[in-house]
C-alpha atoms as a PDB file:
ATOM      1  CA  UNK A   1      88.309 -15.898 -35.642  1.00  0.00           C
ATOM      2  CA  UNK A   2      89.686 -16.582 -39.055  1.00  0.00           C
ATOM      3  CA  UNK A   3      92.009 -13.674 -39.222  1.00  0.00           C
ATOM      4  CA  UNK A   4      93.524 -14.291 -35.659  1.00  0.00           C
ATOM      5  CA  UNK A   5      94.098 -17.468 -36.666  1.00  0.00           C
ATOM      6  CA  UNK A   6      97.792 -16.831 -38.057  1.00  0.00           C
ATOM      7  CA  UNK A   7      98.624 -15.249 -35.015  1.00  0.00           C
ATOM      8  CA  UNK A   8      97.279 -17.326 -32.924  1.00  0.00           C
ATOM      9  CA  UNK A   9      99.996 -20.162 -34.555  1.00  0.00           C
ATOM     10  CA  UNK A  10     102.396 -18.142 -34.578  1.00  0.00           C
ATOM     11  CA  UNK A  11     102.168 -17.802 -30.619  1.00  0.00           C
ATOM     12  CA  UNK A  12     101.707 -21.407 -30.090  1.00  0.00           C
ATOM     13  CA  UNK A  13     104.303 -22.978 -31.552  1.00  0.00           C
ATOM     14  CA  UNK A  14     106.679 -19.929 -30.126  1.00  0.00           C
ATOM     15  CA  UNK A  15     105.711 -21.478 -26.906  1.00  0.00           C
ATOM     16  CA  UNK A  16     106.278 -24.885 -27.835  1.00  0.00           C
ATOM     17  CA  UNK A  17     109.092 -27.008 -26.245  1.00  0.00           C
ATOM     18  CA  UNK A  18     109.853 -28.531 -29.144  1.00  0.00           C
ATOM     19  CA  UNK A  19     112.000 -25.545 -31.106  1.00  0.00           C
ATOM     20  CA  UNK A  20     115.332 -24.938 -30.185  1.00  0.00           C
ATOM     21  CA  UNK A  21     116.134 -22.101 -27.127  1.00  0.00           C
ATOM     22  CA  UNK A  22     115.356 -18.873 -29.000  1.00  0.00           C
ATOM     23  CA  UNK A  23     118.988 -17.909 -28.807  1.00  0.00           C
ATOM     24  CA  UNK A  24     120.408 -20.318 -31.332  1.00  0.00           C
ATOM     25  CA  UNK A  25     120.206 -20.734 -34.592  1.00  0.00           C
ATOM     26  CA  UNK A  26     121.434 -23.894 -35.073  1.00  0.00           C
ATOM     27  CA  UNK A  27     123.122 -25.017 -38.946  1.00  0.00           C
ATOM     28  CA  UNK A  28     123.560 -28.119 -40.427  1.00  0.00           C
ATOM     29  CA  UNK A  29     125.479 -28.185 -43.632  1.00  0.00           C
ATOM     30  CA  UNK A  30     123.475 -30.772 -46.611  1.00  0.00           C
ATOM     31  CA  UNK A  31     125.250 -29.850 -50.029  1.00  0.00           C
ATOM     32  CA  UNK A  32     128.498 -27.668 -51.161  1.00  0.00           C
ATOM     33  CA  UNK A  33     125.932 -24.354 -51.491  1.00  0.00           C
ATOM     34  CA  UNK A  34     122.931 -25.434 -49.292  1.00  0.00           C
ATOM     35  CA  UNK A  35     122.011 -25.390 -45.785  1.00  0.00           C
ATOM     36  CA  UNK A  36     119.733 -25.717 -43.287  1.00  0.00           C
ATOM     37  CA  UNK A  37     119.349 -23.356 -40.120  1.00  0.00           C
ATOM     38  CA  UNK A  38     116.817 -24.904 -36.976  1.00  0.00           C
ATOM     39  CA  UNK A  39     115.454 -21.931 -34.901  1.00  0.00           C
ATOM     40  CA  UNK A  40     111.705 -21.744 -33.260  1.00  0.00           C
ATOM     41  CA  UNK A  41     110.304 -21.081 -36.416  1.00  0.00           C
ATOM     42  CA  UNK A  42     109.878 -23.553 -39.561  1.00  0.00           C
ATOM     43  CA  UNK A  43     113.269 -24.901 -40.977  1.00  0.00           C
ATOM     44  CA  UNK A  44     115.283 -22.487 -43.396  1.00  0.00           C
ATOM     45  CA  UNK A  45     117.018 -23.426 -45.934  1.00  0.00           C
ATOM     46  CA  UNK A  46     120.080 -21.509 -47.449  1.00  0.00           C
ATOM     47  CA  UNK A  47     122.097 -21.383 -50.706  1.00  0.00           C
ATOM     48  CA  UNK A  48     124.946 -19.777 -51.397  1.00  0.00           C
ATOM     49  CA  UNK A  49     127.341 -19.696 -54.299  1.00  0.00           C
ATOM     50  CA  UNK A  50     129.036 -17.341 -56.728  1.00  0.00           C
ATOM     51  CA  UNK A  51     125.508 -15.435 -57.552  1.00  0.00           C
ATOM     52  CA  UNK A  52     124.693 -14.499 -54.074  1.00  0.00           C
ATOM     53  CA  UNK A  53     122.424 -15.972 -51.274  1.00  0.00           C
ATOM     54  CA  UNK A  54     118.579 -16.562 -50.722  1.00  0.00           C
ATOM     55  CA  UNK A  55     116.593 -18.394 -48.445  1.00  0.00           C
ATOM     56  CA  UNK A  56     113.539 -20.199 -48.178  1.00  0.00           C
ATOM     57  CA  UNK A  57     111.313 -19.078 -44.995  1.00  0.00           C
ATOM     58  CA  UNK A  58     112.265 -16.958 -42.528  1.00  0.00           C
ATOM     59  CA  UNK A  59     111.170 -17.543 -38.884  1.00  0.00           C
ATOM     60  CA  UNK A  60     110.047 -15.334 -36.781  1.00  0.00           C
ATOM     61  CA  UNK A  61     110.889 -11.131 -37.278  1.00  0.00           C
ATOM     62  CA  UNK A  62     112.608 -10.665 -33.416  1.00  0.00           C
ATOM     63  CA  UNK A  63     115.121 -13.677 -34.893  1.00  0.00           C
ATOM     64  CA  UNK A  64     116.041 -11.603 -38.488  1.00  0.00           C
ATOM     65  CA  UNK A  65     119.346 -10.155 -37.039  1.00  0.00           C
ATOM     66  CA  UNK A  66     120.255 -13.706 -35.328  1.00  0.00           C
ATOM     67  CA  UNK A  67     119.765 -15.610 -38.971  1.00  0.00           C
ATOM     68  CA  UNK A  68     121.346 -13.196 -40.971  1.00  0.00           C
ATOM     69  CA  UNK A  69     124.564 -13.080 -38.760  1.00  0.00           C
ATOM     70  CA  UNK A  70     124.236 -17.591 -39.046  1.00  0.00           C
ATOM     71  CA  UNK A  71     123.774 -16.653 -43.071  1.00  0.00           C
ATOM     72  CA  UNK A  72     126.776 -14.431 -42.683  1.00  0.00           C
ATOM     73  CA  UNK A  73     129.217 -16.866 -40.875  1.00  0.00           C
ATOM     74  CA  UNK A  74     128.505 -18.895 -43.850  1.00  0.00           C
ATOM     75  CA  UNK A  75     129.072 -16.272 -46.976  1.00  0.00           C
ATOM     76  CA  UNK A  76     129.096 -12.615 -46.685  1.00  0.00           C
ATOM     77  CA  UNK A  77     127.081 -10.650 -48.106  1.00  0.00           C
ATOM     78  CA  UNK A  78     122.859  -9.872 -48.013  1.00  0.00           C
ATOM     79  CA  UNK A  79     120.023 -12.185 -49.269  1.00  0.00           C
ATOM     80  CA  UNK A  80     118.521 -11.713 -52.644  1.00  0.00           C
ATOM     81  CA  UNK A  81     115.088 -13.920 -52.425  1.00  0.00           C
ATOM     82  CA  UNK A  82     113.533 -15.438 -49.832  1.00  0.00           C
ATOM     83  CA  UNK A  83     110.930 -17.865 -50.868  1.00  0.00           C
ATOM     84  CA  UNK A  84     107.762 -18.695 -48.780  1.00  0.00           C
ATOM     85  CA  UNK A  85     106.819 -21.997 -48.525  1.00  0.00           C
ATOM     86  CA  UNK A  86     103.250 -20.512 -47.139  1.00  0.00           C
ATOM     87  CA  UNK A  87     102.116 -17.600 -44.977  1.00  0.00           C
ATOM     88  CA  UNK A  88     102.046 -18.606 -41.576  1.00  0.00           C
ATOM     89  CA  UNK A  89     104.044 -16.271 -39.172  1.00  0.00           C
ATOM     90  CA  UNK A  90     106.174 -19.228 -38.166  1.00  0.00           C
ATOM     91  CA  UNK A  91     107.793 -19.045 -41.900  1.00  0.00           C
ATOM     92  CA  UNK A  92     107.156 -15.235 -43.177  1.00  0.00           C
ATOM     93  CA  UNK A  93     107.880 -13.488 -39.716  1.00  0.00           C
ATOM     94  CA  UNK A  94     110.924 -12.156 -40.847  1.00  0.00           C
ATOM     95  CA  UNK A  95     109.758 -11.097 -44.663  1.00  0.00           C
ATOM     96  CA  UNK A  96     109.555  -7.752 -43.531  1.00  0.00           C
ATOM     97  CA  UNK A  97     113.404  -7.231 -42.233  1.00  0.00           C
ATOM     98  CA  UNK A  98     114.353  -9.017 -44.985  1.00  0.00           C
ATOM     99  CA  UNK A  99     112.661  -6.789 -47.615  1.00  0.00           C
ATOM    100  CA  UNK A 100     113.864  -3.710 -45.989  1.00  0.00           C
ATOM    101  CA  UNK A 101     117.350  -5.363 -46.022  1.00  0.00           C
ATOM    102  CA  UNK A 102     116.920  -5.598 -49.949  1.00  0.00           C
ATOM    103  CA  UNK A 103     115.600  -8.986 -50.797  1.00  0.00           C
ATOM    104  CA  UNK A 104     113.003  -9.913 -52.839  1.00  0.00           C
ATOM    105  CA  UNK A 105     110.176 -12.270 -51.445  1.00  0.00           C
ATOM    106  CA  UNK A 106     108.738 -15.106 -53.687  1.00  0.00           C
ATOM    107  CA  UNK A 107     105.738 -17.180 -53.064  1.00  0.00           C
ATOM    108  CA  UNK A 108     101.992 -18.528 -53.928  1.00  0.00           C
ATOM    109  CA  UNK A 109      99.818 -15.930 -54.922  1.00  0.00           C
ATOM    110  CA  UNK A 110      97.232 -17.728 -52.369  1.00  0.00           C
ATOM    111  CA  UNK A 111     100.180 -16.366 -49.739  1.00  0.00           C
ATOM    112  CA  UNK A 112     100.569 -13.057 -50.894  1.00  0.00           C
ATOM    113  CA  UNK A 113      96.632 -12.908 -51.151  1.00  0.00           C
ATOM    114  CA  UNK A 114      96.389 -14.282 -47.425  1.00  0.00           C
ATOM    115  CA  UNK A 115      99.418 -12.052 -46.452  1.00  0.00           C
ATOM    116  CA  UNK A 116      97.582  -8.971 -47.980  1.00  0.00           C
ATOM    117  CA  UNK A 117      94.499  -9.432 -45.546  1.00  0.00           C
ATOM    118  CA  UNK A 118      97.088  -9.687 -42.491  1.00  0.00           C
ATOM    119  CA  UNK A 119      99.640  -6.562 -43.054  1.00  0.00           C
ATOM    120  CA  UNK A 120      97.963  -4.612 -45.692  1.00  0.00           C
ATOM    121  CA  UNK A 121      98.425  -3.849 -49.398  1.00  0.00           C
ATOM    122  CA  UNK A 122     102.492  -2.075 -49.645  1.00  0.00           C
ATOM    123  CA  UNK A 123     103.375  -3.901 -46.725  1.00  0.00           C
ATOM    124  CA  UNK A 124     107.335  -4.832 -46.912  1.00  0.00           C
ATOM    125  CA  UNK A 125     105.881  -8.439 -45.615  1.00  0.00           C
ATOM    126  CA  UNK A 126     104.108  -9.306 -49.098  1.00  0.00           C
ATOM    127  CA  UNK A 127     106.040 -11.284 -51.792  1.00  0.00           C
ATOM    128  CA  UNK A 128     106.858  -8.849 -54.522  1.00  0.00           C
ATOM    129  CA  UNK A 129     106.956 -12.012 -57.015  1.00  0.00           C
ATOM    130  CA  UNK A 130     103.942 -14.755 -56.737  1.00  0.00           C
ATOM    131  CA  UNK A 131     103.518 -17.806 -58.939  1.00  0.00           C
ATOM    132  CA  UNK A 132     100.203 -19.951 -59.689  1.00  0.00           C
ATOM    133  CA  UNK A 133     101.573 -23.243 -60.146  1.00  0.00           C
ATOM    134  CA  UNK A 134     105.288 -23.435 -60.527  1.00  0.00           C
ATOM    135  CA  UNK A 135     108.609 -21.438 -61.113  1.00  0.00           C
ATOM    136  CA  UNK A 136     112.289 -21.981 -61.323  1.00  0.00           C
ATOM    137  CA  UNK A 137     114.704 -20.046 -59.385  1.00  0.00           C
ATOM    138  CA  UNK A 138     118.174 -20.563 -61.573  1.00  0.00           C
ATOM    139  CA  UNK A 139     120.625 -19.555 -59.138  1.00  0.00           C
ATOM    140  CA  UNK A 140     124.028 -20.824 -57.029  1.00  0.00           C
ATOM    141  CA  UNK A 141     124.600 -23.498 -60.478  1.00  0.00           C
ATOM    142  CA  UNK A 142     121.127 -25.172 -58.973  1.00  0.00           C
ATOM    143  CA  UNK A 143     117.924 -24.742 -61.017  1.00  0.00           C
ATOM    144  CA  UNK A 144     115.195 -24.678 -58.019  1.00  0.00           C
ATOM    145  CA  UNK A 145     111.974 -25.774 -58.721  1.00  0.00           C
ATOM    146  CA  UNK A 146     109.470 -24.350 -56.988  1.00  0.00           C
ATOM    147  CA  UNK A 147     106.234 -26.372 -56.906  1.00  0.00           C
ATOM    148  CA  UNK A 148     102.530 -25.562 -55.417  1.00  0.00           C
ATOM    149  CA  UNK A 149     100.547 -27.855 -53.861  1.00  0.00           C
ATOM    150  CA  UNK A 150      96.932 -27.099 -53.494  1.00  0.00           C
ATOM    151  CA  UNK A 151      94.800 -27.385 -50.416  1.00  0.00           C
ATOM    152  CA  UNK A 152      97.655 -29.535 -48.343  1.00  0.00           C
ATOM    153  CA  UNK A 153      98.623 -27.646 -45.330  1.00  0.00           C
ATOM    154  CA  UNK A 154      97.511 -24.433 -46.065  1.00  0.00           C
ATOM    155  CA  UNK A 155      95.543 -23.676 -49.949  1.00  0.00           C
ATOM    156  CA  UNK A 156      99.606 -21.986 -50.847  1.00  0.00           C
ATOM    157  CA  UNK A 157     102.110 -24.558 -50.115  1.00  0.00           C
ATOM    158  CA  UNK A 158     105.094 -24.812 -51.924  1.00  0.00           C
ATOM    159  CA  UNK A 159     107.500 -27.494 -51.721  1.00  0.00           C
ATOM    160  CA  UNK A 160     110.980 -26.555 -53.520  1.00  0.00           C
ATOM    161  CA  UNK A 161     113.479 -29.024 -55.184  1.00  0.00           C
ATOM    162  CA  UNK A 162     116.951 -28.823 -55.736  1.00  0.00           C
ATOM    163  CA  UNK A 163     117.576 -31.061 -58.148  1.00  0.00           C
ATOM    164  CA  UNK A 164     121.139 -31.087 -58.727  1.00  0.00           C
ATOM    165  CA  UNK A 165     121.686 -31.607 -54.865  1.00  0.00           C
ATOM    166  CA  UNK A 166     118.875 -33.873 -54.632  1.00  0.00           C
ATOM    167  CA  UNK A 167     117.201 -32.233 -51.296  1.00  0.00           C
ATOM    168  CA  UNK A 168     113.553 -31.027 -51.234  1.00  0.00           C
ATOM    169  CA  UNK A 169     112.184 -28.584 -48.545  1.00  0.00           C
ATOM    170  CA  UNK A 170     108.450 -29.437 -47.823  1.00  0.00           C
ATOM    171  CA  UNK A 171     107.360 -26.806 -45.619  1.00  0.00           C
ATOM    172  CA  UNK A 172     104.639 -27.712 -43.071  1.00  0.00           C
ATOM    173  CA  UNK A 173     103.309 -30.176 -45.530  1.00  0.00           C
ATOM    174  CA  UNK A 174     105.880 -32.167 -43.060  1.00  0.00           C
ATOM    175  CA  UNK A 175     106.044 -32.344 -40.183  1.00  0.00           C
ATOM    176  CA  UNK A 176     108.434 -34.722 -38.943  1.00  0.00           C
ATOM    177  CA  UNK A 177     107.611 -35.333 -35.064  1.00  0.00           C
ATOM    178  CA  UNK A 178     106.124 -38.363 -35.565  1.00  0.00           C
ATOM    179  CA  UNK A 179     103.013 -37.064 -35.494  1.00  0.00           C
ATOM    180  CA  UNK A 180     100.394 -35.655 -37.196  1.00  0.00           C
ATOM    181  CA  UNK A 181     100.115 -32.833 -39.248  1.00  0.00           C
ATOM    182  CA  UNK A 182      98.063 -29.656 -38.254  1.00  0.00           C
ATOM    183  CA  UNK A 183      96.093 -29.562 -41.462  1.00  0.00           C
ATOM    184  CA  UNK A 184      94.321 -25.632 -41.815  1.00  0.00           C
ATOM    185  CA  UNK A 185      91.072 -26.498 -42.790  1.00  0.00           C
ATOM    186  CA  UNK A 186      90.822 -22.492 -42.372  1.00  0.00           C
ATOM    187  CA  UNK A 187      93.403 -21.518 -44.751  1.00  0.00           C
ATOM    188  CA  UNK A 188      92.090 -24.239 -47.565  1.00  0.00           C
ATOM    189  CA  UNK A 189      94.257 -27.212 -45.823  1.00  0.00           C
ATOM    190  CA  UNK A 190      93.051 -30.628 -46.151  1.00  0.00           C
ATOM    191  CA  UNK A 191      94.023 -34.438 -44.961  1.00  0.00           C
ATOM    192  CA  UNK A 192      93.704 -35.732 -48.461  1.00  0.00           C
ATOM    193  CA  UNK A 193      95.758 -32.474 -50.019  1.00  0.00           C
ATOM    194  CA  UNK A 194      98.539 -33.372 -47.966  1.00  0.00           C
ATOM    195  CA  UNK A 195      98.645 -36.970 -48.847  1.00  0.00           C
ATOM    196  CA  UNK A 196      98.725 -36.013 -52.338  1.00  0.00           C
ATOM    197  CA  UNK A 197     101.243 -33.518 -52.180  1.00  0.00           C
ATOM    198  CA  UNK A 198     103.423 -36.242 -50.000  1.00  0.00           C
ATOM    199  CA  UNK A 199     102.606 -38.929 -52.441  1.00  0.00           C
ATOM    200  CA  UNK A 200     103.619 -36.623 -55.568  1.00  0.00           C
ATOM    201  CA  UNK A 201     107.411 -35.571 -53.777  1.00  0.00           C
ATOM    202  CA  UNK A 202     108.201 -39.600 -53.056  1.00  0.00           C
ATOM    203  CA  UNK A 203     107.786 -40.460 -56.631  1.00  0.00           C
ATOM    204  CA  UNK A 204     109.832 -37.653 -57.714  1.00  0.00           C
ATOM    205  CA  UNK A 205     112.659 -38.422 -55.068  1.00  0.00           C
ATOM    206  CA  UNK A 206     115.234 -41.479 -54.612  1.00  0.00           C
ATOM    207  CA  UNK A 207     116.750 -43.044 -50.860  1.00  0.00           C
ATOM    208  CA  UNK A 208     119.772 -40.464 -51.216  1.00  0.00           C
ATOM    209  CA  UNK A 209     116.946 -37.181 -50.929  1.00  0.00           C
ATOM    210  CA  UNK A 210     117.676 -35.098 -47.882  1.00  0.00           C
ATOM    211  CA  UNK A 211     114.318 -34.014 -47.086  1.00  0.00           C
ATOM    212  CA  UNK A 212     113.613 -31.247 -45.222  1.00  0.00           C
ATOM    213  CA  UNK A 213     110.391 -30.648 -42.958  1.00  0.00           C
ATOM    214  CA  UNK A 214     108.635 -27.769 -42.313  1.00  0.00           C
ATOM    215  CA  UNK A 215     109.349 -28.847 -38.558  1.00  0.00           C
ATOM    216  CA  UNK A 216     111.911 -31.186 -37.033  1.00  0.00           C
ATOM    217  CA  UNK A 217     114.742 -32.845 -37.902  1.00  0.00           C
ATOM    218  CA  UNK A 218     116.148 -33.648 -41.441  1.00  0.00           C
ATOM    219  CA  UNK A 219     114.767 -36.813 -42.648  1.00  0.00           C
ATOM    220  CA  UNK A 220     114.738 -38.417 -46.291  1.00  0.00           C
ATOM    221  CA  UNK A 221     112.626 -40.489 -48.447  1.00  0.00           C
ATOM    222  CA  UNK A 222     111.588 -43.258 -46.580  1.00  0.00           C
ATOM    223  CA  UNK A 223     110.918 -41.023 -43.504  1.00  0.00           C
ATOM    224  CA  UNK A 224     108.358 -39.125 -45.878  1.00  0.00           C
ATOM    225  CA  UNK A 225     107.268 -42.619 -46.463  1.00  0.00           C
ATOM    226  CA  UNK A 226     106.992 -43.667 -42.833  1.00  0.00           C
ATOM    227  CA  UNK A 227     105.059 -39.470 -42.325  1.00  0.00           C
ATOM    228  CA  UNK A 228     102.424 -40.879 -45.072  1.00  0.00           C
ATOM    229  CA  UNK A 229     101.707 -44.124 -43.744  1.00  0.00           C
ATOM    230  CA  UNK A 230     101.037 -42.232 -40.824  1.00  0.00           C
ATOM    231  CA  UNK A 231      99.071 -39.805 -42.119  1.00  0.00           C
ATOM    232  CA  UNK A 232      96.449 -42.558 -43.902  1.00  0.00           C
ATOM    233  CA  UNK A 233      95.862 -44.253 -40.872  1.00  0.00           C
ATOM    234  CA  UNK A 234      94.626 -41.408 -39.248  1.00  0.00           C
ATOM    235  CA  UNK A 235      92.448 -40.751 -42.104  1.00  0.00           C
ATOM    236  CA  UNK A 236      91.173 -44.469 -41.682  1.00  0.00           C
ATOM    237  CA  UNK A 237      90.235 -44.376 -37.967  1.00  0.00           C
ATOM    238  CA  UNK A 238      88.499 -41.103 -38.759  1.00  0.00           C
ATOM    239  CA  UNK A 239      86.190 -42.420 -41.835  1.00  0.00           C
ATOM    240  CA  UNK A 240      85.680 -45.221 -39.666  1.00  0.00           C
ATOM    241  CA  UNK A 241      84.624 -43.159 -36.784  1.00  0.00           C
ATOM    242  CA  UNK A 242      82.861 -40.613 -38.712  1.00  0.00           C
ATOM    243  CA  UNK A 243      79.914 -43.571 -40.022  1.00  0.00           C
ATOM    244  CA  UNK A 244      76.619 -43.582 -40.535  1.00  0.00           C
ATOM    245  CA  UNK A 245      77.248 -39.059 -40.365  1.00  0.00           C
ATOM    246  CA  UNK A 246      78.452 -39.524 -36.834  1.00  0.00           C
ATOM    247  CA  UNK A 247      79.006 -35.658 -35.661  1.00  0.00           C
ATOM    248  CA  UNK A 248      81.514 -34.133 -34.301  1.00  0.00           C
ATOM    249  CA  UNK A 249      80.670 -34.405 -30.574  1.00  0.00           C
ATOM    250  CA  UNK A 250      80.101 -38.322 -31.025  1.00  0.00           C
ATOM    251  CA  UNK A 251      83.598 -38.656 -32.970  1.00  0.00           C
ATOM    252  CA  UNK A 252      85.444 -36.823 -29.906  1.00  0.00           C
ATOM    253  CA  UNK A 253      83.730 -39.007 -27.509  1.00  0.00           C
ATOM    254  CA  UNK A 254      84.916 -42.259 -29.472  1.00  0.00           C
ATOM    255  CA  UNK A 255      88.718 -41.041 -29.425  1.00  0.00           C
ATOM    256  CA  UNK A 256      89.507 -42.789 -32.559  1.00  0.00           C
ATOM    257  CA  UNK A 257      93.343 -41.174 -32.703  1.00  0.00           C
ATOM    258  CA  UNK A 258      93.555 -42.812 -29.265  1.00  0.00           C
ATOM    259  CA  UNK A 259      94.554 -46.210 -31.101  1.00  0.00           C
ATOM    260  CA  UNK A 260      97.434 -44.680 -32.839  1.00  0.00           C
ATOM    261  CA  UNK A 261      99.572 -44.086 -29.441  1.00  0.00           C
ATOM    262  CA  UNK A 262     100.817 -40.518 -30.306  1.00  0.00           C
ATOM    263  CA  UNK A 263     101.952 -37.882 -28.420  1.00  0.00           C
ATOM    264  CA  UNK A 264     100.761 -34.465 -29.233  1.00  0.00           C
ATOM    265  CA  UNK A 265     102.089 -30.744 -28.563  1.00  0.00           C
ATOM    266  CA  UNK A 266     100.416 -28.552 -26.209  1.00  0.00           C
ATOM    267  CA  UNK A 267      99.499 -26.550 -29.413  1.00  0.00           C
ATOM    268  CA  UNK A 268      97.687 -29.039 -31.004  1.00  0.00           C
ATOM    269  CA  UNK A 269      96.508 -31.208 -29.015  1.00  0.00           C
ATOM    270  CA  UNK A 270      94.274 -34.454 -30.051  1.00  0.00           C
ATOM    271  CA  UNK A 271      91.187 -33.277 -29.987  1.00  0.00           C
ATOM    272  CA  UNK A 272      91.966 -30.065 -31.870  1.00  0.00           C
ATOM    273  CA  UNK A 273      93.712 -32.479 -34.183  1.00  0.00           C
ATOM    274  CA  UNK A 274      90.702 -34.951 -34.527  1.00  0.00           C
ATOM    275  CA  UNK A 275      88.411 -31.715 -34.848  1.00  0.00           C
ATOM    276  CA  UNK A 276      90.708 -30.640 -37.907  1.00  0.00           C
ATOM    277  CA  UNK A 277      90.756 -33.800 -39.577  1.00  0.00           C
ATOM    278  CA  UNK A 278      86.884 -34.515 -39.404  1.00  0.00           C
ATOM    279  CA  UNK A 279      86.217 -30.845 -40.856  1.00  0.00           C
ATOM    280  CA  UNK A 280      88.540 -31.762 -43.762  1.00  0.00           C
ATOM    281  CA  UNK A 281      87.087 -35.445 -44.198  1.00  0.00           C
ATOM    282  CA  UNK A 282      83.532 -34.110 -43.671  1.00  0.00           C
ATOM    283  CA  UNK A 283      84.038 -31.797 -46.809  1.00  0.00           C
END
């Protein structure tokens, strides 16, 4: 079940109503050399400048030849690195063309590990450059720095900071619905991961940070502020719930997300959300 898990994301959120109609790619400039392109996948982000183009995350592989004619319109010429910002299909879909195309794909070694047990060792999906805890990409006059955060969404996050245009692209440790996060206890996700990784990024950033989320629409600082509040309440109402070594069945019954008035996506619904966070808080 573990293995089909990816996959089984991937074709979820594909089907979701809340990504854009899978004929657009949509692009909304941020800095002089950065963008960022809305599809159904995660949210890309481009640079370009005077040393070429790269990319972090990639969609979805049947929407490669749409992005790289939106990555065209804005500077000829093919992509040099695409950075992961962790392996689910939703963000590394398109690895594959890309590779082929000539780029180079950077990411956690927990992602290349994880993407090894999907495609296969040689497979044009895998990063050909993995990190442990941090690299810089110096490229485009912006020194990128590309941090890991462990066990947050996924056990191979990486969140990626341009420094000089003060924007940040979190990946799926965000997701900026106004919802909850779908933490993968399965791929060495946790609640309290991601509210460390979310609490680490506000202290680095200021109110002028364009943030943006592995889903939804650009946000900044005190959005990500607004996301973690969020976040810890939910974790509250679980512990709460989860008493005196309440089980699962007994914390579904009680509904204690029910007090938080969200909405949820057919794809993760509240009580696969509420099963999700009482795995991680139970650990």
């Amino acid at each position: 079940m573990k293995k089909l898990l990816p996959a089984l994301i991937t074709g979820l959120l594909l089907s979701s109503a809340a990504y854009a109609d899978e004929s657009v790619v949509k692009t909304q400039k941020l800095s002089e050399h950065i963008y960022m392109l809305l599809g159904q996948g995660g949210n890309i982000a481009v640079s370009v400048g005077d040393d070429g183009i790269y990319i972090i995350d990639d969609q979805f592989a049947k929407l490669s030849s749409d992005i790289k004619k939106t990555i065209s319109d804005l500077q000829p010429g093919s992509t040099e690195f695409v950075i992961n910002t962790h392996h689910h299909g939703d963000h590394t879909g398109g690895n594959e063309n890309f590779a082929k195309a000539g780029a180079h794909v950077i990411a956690h070694d927990n992602v290349h590990k994880r993407l090894v047990a999907e495609h296969g060792e040689g497979s044009d999906f895998l990063p050909r450059i993995s990190f442990s805890h941090d690299l810089k990409l110096h490229f485009n006059n912006e020194h990128a720095h590309v941090m890991h955060y462990q066990h947050a969404h996924t056990d191979g996050d990486a969140v990626i900071f341009f420094n000089k245009a003060n924007i940040v692209h979190m990946g799926d440790i965000f997701f900026n619905f106004g919802s909850l996060p779908f933490v993968d206890v399965d791929s060495g996700g946790s609640v309290d991961g991601i509210l460390a990784a979310v609490d680490d990024v506000v202290k680095q950033i200021d109110d002028n940070t364009k943030v943006i989320p592995g889903h939804g629409p650009l946000s900044d600082r005190s959005g990500l502020v607004v996301y973690r509040k969020l976040v810890q309440k939910a974790k509250d109402v679980m512990l709460k719930a989860m008493q005196n070594k309440a089980s699962l069945e007994q914390v579904l019954n009680a509904d204690p997300l029910a007090e938080l008035g969200l909405e949820y996506a057919s794809w993760l619904p509240k009580e696969r959300v509420t099963t999700l966070f009482y795995r991680s808080l139970k650990q």
